[in-house]
Protein backbone atom coordinates (compact mmCIF):
# COMPACT_ATOMS: atom_id res chain seq x y z
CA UNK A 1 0.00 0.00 0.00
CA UNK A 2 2.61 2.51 0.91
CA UNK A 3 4.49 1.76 -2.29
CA UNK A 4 1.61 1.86 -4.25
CA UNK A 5 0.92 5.61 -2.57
CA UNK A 6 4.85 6.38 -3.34
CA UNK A 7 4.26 5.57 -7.04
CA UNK A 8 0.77 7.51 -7.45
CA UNK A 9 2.41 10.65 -5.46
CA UNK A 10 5.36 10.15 -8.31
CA UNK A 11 3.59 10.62 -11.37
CA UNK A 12 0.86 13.10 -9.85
CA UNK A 13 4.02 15.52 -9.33
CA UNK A 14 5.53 14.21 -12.65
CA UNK A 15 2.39 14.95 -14.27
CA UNK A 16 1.67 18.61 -12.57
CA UNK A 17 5.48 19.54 -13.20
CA UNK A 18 4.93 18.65 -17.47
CA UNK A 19 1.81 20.32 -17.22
CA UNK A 20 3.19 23.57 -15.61
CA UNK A 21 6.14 23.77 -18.29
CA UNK A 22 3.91 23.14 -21.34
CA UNK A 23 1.79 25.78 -20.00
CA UNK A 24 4.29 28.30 -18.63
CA UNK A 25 7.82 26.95 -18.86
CA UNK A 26 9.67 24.84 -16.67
CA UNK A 27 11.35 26.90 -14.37
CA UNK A 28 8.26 28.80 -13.41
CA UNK A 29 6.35 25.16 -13.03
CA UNK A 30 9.15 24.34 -10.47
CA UNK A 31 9.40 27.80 -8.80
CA UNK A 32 5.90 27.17 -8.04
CA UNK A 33 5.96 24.05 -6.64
CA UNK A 34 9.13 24.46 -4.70
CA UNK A 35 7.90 26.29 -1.74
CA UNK A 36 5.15 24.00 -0.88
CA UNK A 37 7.20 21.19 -2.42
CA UNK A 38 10.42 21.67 -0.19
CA UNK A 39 8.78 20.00 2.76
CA UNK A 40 6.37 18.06 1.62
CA UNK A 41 8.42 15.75 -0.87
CA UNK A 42 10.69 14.81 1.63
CA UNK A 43 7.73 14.12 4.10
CA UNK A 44 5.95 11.56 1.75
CA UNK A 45 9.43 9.90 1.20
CA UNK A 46 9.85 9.37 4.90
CA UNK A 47 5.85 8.22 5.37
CA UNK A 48 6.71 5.74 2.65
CA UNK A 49 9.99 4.61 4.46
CA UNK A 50 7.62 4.22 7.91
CA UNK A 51 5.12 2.86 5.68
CA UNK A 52 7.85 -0.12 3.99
CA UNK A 53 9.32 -1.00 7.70
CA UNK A 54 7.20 -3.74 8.51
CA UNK A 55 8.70 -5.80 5.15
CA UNK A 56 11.79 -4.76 6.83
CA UNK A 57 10.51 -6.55 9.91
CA UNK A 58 9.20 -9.42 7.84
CA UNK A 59 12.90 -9.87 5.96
CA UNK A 60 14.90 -9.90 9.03
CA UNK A 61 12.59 -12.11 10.97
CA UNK A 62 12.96 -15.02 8.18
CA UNK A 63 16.95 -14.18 8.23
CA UNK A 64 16.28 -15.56 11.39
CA UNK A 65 16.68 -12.40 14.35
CA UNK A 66 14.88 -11.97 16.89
CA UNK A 67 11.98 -9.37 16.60
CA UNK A 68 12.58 -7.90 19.43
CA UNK A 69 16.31 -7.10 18.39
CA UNK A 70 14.92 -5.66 15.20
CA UNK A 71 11.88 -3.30 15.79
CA UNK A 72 13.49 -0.26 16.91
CA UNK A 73 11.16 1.76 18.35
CA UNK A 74 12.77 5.08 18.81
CA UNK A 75 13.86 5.13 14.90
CA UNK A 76 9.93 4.93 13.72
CA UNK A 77 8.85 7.22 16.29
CA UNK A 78 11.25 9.27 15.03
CA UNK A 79 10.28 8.60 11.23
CA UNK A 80 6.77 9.40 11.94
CA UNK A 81 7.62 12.69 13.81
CA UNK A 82 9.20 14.13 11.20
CA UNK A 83 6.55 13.26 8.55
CA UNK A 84 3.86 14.78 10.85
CA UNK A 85 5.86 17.99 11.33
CA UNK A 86 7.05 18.36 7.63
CA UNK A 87 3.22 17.68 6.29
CA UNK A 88 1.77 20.41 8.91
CA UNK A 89 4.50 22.66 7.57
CA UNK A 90 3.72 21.88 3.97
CA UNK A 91 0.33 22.85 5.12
């Protein structure tokens, strides 16, 4: 699911970034995305990296280690922090 949202977040920017330079040039397309752009790109990269951690969980579980050695608890907090703050910002 996360992936899938990575991909569809792709190609919507992809697709509003072509559309802005056909319109009005591609440096005005990306001057006008870059302001709301700066924080919320990397906040759906780091939602998607929360969002992929439990195949991370799943790979080093059948490696055979010990869950409890690989959830780390602090890092996702963390992860999930920062996508909260960077989304309200985008806002």
């Amino acid at each position: 699911s996360a992936l899938c949202m990575l991909i569809i977040n792709g190609f919507n920017l992809g697709f509003c970034v072509s559309q802005g330079a056909i319109d009005s040039g591609l440096a005005t397309a990306i001057l006008k995305i870059l302001p709301h752009g700066i924080f919320e790109i990397p906040a759906i990269l780091i939602a998607g990296t929360t969002g992929l951690y439990p195949i991370h969980i799943l790979i080093q579980y059948l490696k055979g280690n010990k869950l409890k050695n690989i959830i780390e608890w602090k890092t996702l907090f963390i992860l999930m922090a920062a996508t909260f703050i960077l989304i309200f910002i985008a806002g």
